[in-house]
PDB file of N, CA and C in Angstrom:
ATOM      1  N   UNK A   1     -27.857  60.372  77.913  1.00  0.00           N
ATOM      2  CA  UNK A   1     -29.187  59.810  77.860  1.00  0.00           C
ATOM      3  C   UNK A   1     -29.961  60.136  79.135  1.00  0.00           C
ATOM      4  N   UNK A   2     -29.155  60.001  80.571  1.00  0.00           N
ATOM      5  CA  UNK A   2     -29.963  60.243  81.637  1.00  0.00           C
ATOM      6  C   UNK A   2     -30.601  61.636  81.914  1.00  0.00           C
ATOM      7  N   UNK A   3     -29.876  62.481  81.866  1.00  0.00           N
ATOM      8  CA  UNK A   3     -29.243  64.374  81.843  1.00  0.00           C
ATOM      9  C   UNK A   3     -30.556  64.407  80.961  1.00  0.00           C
ATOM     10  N   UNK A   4     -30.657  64.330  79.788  1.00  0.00           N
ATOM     11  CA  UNK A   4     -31.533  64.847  78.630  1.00  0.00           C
ATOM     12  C   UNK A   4     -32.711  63.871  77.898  1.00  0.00           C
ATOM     13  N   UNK A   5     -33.422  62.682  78.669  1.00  0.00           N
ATOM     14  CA  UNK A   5     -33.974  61.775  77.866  1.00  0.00           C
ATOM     15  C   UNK A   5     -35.089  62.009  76.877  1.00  0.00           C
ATOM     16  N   UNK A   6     -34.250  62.652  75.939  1.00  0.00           N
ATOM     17  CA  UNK A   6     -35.433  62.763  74.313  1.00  0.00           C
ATOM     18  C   UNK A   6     -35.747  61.529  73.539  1.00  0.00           C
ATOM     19  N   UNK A   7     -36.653  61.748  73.185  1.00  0.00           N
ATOM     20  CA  UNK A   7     -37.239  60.716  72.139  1.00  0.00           C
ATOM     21  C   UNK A   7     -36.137  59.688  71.219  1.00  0.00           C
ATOM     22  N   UNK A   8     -35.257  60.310  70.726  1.00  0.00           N
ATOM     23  CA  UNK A   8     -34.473  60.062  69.427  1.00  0.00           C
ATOM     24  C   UNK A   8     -32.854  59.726  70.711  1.00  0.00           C
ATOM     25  N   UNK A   9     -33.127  59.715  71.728  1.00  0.00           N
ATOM     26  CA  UNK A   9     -31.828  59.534  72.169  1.00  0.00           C
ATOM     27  C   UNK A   9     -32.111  58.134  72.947  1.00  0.00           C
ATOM     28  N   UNK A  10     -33.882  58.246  73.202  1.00  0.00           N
ATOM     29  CA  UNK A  10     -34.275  56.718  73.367  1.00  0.00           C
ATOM     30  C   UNK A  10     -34.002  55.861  72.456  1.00  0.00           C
ATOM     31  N   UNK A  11     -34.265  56.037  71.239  1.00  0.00           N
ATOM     32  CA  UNK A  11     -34.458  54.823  70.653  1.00  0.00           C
ATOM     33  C   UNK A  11     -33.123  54.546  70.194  1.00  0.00           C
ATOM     34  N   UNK A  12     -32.316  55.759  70.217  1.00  0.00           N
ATOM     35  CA  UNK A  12     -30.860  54.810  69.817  1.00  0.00           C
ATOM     36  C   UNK A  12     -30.445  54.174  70.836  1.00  0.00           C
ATOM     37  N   UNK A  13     -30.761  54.632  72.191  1.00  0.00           N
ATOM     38  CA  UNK A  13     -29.879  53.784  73.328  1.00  0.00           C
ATOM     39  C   UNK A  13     -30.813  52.415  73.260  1.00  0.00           C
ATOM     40  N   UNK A  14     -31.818  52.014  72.809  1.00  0.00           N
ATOM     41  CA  UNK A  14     -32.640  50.624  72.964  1.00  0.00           C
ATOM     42  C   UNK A  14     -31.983  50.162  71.418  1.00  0.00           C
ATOM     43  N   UNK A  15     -31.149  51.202  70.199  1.00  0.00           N
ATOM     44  CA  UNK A  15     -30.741  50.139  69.496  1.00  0.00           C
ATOM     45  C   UNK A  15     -29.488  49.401  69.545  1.00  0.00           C
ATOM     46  N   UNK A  16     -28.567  50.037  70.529  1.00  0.00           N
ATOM     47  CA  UNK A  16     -27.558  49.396  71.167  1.00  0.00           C
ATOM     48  C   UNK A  16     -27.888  48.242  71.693  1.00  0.00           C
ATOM     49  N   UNK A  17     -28.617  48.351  72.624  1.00  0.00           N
ATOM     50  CA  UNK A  17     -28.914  47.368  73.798  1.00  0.00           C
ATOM     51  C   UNK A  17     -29.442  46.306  72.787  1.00  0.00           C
ATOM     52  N   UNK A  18     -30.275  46.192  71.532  1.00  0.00           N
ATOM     53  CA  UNK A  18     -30.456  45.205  70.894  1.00  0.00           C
ATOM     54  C   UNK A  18     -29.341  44.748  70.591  1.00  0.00           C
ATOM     55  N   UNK A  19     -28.356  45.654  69.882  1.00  0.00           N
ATOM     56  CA  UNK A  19     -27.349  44.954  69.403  1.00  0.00           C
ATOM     57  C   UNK A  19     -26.248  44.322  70.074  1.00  0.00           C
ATOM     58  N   UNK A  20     -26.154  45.083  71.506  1.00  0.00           N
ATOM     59  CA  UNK A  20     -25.764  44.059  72.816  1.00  0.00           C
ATOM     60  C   UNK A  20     -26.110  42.406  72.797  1.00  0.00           C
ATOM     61  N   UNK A  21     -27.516  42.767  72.996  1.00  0.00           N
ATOM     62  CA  UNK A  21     -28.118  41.210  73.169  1.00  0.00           C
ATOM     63  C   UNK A  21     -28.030  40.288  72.112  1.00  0.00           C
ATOM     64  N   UNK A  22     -27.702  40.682  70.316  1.00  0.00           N
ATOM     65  CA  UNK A  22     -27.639  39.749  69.527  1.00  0.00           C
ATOM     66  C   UNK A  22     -26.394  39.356  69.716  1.00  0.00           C
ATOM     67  N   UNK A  23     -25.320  39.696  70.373  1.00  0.00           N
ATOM     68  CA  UNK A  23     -23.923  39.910  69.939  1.00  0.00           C
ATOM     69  C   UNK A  23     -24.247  38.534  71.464  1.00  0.00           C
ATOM     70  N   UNK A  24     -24.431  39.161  72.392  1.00  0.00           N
ATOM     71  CA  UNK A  24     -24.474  37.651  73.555  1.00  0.00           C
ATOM     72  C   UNK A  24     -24.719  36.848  72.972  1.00  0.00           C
ATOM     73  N   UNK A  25     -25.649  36.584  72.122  1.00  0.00           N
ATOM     74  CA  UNK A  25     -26.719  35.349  71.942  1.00  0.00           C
ATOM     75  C   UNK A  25     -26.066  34.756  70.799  1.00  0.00           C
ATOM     76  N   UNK A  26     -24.760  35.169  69.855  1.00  0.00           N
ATOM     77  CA  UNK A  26     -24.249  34.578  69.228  1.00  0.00           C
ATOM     78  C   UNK A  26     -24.261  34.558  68.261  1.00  0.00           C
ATOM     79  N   UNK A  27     -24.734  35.575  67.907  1.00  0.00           N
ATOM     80  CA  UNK A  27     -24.651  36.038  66.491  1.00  0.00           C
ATOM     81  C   UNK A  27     -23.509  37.314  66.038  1.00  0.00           C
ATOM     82  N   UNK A  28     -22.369  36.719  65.162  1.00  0.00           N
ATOM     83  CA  UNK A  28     -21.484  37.229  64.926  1.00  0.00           C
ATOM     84  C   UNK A  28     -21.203  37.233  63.535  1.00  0.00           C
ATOM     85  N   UNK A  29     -19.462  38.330  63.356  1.00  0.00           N
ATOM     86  CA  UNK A  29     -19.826  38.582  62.057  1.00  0.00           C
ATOM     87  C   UNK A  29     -18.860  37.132  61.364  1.00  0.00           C
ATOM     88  N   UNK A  30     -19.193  37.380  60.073  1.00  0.00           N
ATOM     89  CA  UNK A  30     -18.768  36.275  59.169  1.00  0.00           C
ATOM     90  C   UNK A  30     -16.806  35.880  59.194  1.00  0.00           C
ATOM     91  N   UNK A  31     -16.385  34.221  59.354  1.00  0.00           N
ATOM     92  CA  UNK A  31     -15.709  34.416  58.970  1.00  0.00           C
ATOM     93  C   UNK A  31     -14.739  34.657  57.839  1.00  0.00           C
ATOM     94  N   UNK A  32     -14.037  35.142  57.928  1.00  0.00           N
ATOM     95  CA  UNK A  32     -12.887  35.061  56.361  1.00  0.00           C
ATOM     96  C   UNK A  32     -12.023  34.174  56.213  1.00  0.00           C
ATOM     97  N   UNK A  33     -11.674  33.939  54.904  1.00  0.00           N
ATOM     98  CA  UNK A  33     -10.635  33.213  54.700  1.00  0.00           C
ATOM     99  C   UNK A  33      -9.098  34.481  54.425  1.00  0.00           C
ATOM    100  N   UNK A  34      -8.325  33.693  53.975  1.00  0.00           N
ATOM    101  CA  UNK A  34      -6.922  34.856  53.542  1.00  0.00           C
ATOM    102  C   UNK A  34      -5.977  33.891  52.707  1.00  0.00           C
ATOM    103  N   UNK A  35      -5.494  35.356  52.235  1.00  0.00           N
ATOM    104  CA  UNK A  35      -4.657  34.620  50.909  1.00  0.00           C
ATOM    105  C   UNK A  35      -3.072  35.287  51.393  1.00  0.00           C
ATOM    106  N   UNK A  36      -1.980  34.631  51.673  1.00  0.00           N
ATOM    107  CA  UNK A  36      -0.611  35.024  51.986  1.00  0.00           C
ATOM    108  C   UNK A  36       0.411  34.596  51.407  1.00  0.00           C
ATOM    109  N   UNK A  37       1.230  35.335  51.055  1.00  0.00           N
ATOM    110  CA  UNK A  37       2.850  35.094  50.132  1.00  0.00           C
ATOM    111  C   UNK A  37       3.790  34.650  51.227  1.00  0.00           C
ATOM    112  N   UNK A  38       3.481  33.479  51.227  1.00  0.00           N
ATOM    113  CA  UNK A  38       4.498  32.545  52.770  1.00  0.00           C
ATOM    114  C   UNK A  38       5.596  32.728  52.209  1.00  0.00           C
ATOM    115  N   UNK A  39       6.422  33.552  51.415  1.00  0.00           N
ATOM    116  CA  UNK A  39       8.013  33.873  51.620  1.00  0.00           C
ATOM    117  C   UNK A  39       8.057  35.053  52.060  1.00  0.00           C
ATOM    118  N   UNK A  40       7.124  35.864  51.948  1.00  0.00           N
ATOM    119  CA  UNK A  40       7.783  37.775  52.615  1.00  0.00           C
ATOM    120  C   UNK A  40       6.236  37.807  53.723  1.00  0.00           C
ATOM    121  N   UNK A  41       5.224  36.704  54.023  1.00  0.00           N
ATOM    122  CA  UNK A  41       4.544  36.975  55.156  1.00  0.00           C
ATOM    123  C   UNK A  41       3.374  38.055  54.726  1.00  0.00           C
ATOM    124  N   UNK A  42       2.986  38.534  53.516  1.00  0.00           N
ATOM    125  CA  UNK A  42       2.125  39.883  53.120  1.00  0.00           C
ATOM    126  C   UNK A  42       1.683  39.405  53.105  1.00  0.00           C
ATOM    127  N   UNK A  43       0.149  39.910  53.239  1.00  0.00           N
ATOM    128  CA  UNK A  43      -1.116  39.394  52.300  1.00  0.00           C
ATOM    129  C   UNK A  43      -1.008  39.760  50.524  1.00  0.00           C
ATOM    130  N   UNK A  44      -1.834  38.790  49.924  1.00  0.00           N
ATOM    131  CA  UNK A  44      -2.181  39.185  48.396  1.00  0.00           C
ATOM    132  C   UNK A  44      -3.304  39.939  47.989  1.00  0.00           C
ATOM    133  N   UNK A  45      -2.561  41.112  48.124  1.00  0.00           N
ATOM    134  CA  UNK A  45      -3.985  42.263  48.358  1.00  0.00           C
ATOM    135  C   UNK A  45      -4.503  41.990  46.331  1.00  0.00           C
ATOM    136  N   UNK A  46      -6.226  42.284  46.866  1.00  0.00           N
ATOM    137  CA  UNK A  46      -6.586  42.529  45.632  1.00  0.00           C
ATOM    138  C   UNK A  46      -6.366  41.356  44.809  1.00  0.00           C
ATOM    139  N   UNK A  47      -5.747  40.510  45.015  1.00  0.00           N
ATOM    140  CA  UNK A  47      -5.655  39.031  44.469  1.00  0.00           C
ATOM    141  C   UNK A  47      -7.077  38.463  43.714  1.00  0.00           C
ATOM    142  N   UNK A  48      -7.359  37.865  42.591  1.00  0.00           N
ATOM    143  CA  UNK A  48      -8.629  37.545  42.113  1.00  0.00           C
ATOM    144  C   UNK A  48      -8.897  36.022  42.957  1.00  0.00           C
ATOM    145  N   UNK A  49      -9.867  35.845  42.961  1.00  0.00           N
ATOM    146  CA  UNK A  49     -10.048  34.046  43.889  1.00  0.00           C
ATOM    147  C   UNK A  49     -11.360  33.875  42.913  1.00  0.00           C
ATOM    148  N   UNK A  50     -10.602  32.539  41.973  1.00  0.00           N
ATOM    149  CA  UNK A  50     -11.661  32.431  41.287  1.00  0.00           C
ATOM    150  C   UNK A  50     -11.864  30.838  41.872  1.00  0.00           C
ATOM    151  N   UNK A  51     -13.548  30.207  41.698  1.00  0.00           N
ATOM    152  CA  UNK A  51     -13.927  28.930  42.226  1.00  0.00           C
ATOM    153  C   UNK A  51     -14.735  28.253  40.749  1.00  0.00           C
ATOM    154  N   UNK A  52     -13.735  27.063  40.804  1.00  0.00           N
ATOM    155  CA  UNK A  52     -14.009  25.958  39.753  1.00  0.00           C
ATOM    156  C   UNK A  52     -14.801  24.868  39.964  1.00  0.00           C
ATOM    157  N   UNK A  53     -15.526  24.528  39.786  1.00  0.00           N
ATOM    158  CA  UNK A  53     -16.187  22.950  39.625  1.00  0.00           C
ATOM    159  C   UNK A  53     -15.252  22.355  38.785  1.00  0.00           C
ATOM    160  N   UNK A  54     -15.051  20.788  39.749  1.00  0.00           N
ATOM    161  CA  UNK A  54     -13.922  20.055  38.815  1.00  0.00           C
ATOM    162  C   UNK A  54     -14.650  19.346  37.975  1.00  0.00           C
ATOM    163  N   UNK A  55     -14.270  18.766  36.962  1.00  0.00           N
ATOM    164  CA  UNK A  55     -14.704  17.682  36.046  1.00  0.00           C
ATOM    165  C   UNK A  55     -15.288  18.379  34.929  1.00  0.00           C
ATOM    166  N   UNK A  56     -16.120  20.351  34.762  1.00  0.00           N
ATOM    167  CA  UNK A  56     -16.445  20.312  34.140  1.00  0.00           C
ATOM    168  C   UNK A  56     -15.395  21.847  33.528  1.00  0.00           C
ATOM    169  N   UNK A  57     -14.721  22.423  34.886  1.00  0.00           N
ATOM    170  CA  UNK A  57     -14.040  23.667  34.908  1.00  0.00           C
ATOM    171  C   UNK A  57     -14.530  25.117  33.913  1.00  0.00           C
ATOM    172  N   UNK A  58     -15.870  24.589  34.605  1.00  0.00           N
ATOM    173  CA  UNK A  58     -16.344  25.774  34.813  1.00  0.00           C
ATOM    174  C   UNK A  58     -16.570  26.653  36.217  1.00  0.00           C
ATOM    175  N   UNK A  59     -16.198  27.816  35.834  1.00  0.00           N
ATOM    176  CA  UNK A  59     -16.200  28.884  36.970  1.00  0.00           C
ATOM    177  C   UNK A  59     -17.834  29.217  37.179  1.00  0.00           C
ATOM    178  N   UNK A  60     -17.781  29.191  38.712  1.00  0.00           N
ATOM    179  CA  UNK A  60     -19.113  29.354  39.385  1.00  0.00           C
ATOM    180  C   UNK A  60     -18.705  30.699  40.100  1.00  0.00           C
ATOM    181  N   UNK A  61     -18.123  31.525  40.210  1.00  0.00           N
ATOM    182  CA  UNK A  61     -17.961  32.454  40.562  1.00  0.00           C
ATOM    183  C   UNK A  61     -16.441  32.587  40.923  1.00  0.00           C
ATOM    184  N   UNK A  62     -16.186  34.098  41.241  1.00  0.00           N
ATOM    185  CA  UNK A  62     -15.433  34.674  41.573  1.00  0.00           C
ATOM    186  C   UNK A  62     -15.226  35.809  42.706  1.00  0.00           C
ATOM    187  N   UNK A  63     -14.104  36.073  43.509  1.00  0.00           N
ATOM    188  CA  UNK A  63     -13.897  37.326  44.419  1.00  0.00           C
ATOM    189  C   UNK A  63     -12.708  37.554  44.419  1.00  0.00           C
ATOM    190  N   UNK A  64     -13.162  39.150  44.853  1.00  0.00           N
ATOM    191  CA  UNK A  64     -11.515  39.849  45.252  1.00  0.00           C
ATOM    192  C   UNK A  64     -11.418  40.392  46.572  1.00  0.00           C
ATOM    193  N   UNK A  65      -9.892  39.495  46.666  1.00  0.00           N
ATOM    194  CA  UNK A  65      -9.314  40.066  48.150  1.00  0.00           C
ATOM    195  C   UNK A  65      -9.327  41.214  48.217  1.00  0.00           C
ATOM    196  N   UNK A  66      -9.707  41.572  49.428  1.00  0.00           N
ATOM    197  CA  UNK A  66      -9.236  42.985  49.967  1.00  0.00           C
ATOM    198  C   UNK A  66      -8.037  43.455  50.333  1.00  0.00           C
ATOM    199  N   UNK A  67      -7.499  44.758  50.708  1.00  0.00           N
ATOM    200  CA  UNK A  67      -6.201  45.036  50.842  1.00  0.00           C
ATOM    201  C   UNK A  67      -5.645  44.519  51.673  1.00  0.00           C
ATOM    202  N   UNK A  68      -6.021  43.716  53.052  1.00  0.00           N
ATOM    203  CA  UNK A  68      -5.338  42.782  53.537  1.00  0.00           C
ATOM    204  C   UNK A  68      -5.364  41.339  53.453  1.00  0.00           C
ATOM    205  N   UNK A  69      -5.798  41.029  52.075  1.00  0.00           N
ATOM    206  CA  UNK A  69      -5.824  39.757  51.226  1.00  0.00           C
ATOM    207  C   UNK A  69      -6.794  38.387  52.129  1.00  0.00           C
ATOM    208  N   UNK A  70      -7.853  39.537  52.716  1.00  0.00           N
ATOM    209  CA  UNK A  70      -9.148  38.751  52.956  1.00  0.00           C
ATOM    210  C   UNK A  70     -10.116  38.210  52.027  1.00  0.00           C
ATOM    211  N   UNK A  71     -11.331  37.534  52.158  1.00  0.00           N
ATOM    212  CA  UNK A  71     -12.084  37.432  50.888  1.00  0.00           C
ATOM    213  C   UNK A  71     -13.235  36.242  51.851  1.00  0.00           C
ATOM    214  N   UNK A  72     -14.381  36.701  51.614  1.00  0.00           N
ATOM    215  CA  UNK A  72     -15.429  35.634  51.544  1.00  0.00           C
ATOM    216  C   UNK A  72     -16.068  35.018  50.544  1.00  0.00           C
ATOM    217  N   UNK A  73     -16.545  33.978  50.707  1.00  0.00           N
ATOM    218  CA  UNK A  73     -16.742  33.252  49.488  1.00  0.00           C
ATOM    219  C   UNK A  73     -18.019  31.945  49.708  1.00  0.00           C
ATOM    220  N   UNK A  74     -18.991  32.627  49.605  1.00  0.00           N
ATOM    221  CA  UNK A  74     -20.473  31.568  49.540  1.00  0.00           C
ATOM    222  C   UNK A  74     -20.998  30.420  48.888  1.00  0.00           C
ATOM    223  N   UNK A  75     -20.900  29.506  48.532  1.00  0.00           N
ATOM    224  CA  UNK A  75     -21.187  28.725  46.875  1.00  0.00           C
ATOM    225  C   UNK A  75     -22.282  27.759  47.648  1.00  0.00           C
ATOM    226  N   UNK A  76     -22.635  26.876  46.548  1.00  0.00           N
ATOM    227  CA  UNK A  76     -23.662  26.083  46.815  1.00  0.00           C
ATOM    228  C   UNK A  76     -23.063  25.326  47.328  1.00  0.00           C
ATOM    229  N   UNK A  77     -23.538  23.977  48.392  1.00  0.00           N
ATOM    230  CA  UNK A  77     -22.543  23.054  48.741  1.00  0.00           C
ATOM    231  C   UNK A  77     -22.360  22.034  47.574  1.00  0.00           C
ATOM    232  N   UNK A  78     -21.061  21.981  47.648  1.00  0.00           N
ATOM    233  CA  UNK A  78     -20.423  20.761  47.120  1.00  0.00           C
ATOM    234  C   UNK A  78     -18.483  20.897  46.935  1.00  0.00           C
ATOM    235  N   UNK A  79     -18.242  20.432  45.512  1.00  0.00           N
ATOM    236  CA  UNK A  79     -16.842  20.503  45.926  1.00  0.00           C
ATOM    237  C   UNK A  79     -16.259  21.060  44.912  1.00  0.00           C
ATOM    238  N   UNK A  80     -15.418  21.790  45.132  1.00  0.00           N
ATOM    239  CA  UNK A  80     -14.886  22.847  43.995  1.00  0.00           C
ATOM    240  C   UNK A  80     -13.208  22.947  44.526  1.00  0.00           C
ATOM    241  N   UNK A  81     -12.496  23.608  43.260  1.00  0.00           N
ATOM    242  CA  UNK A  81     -11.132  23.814  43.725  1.00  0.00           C
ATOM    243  C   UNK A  81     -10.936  25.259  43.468  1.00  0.00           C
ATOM    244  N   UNK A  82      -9.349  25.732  43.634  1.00  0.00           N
ATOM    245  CA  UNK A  82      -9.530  27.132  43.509  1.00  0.00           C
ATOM    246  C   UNK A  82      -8.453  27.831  42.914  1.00  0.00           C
ATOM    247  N   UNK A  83      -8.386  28.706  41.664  1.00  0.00           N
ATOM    248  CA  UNK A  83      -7.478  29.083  41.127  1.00  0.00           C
ATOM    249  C   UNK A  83      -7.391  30.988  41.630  1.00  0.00           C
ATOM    250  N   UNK A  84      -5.735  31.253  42.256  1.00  0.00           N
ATOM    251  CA  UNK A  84      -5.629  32.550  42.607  1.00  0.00           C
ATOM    252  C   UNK A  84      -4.665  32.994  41.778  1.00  0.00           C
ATOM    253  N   UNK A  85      -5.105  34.634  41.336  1.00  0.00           N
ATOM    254  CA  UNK A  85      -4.254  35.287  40.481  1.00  0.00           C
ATOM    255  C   UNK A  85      -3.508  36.257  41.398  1.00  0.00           C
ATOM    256  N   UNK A  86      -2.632  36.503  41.481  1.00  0.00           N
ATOM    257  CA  UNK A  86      -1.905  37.605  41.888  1.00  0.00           C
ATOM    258  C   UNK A  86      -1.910  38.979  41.228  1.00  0.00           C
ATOM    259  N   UNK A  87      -2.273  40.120  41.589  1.00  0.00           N
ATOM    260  CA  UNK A  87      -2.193  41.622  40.753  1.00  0.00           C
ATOM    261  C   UNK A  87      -0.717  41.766  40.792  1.00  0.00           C
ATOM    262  N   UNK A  88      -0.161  42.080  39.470  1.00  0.00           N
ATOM    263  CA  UNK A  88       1.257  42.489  38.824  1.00  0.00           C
ATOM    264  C   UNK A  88       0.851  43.997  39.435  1.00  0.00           C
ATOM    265  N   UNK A  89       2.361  44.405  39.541  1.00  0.00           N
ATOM    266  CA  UNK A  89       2.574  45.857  39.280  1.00  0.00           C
ATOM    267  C   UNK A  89       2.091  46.760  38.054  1.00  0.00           C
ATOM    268  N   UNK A  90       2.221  46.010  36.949  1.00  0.00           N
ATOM    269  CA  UNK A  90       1.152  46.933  35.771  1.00  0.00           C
ATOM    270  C   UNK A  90       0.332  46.580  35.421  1.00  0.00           C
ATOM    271  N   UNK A  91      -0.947  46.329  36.778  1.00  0.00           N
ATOM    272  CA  UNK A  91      -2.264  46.567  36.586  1.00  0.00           C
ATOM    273  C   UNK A  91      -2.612  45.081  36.039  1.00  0.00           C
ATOM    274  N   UNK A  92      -1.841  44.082  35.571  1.00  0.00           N
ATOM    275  CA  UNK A  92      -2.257  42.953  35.036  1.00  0.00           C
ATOM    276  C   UNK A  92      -2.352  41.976  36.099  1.00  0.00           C
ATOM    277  N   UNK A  93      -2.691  40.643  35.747  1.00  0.00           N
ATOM    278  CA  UNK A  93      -2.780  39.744  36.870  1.00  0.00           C
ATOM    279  C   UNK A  93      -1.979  38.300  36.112  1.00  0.00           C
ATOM    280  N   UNK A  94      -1.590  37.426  37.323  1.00  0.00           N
ATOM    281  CA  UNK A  94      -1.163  36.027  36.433  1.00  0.00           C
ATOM    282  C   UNK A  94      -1.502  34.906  37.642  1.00  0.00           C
ATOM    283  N   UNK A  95      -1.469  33.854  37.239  1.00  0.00           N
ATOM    284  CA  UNK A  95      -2.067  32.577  38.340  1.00  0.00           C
ATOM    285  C   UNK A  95      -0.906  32.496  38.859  1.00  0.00           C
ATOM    286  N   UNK A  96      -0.898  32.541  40.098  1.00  0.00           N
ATOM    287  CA  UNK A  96      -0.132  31.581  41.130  1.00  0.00           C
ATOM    288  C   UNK A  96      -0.536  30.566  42.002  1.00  0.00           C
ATOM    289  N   UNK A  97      -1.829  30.191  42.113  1.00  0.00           N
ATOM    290  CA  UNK A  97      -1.901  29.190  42.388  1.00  0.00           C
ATOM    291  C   UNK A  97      -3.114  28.402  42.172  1.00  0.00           C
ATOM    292  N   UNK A  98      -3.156  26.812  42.063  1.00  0.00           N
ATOM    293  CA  UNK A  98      -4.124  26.141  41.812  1.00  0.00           C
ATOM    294  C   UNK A  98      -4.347  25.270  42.872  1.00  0.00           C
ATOM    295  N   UNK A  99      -5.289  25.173  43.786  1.00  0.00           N
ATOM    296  CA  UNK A  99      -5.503  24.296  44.910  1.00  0.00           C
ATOM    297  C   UNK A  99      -5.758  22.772  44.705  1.00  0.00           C
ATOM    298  N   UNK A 100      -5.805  22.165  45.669  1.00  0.00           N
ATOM    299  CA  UNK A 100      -6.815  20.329  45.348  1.00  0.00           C
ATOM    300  C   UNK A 100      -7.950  20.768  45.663  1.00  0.00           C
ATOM    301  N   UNK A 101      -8.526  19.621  45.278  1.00  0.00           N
ATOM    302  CA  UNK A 101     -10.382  19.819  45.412  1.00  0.00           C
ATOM    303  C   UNK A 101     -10.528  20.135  46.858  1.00  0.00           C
ATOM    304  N   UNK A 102     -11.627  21.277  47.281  1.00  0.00           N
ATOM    305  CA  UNK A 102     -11.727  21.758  48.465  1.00  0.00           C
ATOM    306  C   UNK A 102     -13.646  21.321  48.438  1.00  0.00           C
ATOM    307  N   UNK A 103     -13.490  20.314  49.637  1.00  0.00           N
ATOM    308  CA  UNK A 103     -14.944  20.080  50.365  1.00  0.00           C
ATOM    309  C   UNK A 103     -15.900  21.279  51.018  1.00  0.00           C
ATOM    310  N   UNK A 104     -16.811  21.211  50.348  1.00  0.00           N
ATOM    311  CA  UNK A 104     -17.893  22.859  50.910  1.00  0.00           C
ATOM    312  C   UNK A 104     -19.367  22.197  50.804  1.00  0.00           C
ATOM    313  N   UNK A 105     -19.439  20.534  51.559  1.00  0.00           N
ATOM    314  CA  UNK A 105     -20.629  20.153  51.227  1.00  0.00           C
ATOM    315  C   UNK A 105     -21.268  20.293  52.812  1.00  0.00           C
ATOM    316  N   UNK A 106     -20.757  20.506  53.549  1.00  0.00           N
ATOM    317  CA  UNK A 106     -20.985  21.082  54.644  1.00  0.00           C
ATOM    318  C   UNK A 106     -21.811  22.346  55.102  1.00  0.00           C
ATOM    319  N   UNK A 107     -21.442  23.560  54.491  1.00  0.00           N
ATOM    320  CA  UNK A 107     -22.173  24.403  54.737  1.00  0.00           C
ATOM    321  C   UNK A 107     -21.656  25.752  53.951  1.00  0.00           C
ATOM    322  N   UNK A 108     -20.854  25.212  52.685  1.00  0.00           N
ATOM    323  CA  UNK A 108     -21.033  26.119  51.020  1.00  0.00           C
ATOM    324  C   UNK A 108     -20.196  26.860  51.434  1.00  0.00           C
ATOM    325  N   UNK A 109     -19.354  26.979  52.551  1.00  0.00           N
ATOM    326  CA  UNK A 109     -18.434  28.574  52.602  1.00  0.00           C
ATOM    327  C   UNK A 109     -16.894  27.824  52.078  1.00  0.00           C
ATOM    328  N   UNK A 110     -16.517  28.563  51.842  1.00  0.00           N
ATOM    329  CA  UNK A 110     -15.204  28.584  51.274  1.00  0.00           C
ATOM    330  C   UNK A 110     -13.853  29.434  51.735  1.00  0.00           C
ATOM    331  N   UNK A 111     -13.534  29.095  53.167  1.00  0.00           N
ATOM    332  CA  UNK A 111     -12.592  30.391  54.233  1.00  0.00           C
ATOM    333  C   UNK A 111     -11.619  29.638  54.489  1.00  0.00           C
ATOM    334  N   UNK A 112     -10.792  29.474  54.036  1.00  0.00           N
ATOM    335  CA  UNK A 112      -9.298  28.724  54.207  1.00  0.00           C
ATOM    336  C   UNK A 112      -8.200  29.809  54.029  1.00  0.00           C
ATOM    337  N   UNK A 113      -6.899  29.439  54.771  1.00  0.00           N
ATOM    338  CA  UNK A 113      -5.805  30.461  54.463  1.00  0.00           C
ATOM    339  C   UNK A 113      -5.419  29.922  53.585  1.00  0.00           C
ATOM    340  N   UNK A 114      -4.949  30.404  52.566  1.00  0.00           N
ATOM    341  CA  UNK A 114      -4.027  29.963  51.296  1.00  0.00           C
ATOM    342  C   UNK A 114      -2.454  30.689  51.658  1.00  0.00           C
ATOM    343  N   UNK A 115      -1.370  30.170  51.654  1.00  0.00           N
ATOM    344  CA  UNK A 115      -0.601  30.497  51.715  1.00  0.00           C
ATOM    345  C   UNK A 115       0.347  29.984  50.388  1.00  0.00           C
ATOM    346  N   UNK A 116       0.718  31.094  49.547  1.00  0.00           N
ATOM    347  CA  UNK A 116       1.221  30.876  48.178  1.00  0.00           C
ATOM    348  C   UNK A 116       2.293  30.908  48.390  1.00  0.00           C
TER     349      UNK A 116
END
C-alpha cells in the first residue's frame, strides 16, 4: 500500500480498517449451537434439527447440521422443544433424540450442545 498507493489499493486498505473497528466495537460472528454422539465424542454431521411448538406439534422450522454437527437456529421468541434425526449410512435418517421444552423467550436463538 505504501510502495504503490493506487486508488483500488486505497479503498481496500480503509475496508479492512472498517472491519478492524467493527470487530473492536463488538460486533461478532453468530453463535452456534452443536449436536454430539457423547459415546464416540463425533459430531452428528448433517443431522436434521427439527423445532416443535409444544401443545400443538407443529413444526416451525427446521436445520441441518453441518459437517462438524454445528447448526444455527433463529425462531420467534417463545418455547419450543427439539426433535434430532441422525443421517443412516443409506442416505436415510431416524430420530434419536427428543429434548424438554427449551426457553427462547429471551432472544429467539436456539444454540445449545445436544449431546445424544
Amino acid at each position: 500500500f505504501f510502495s504503490a498507493p493506487y486508488p483500488y489499493k486505497s479503498f481496500i486498505m480503509g475496508v479492512y480498517l472498517l472491519l478492524l473497528l467493527m470487530r473492536a466495537l463488538g460486533l461478532k460472528r453468530k453463535s452456534l449451537g452443536s449436536i454430539v454422539d457423547i459415546a464416540t465424542g463425533e459430531p452428528l454431521s448433517f443431522a436434521i434439527f427439527r423445532i416443535i411448538m409444544p401443545g400443538s406439534n407443529l413444526e416451525v422450522g427446521h436445520r441441518i447440521a453441518d459437517k462438524y454437527g454445528r447448526y444455527y437456529c433463529l425462531v420467534a421468541k417463545g418455547q419450543y422443544y427439539v426433535k434430532i434425526e441422525n443421517k443412516n449410512e443409506d442416505g436415510s435418517y431416524s430420530l434419536v433424540y427428543t429434548s424438554p421444552i427449551i426457553d427462547a423467550t429471551k432472544n429467539g436463538i436456539i444454540k445449545q450442545k445436544f449431546e445424544i
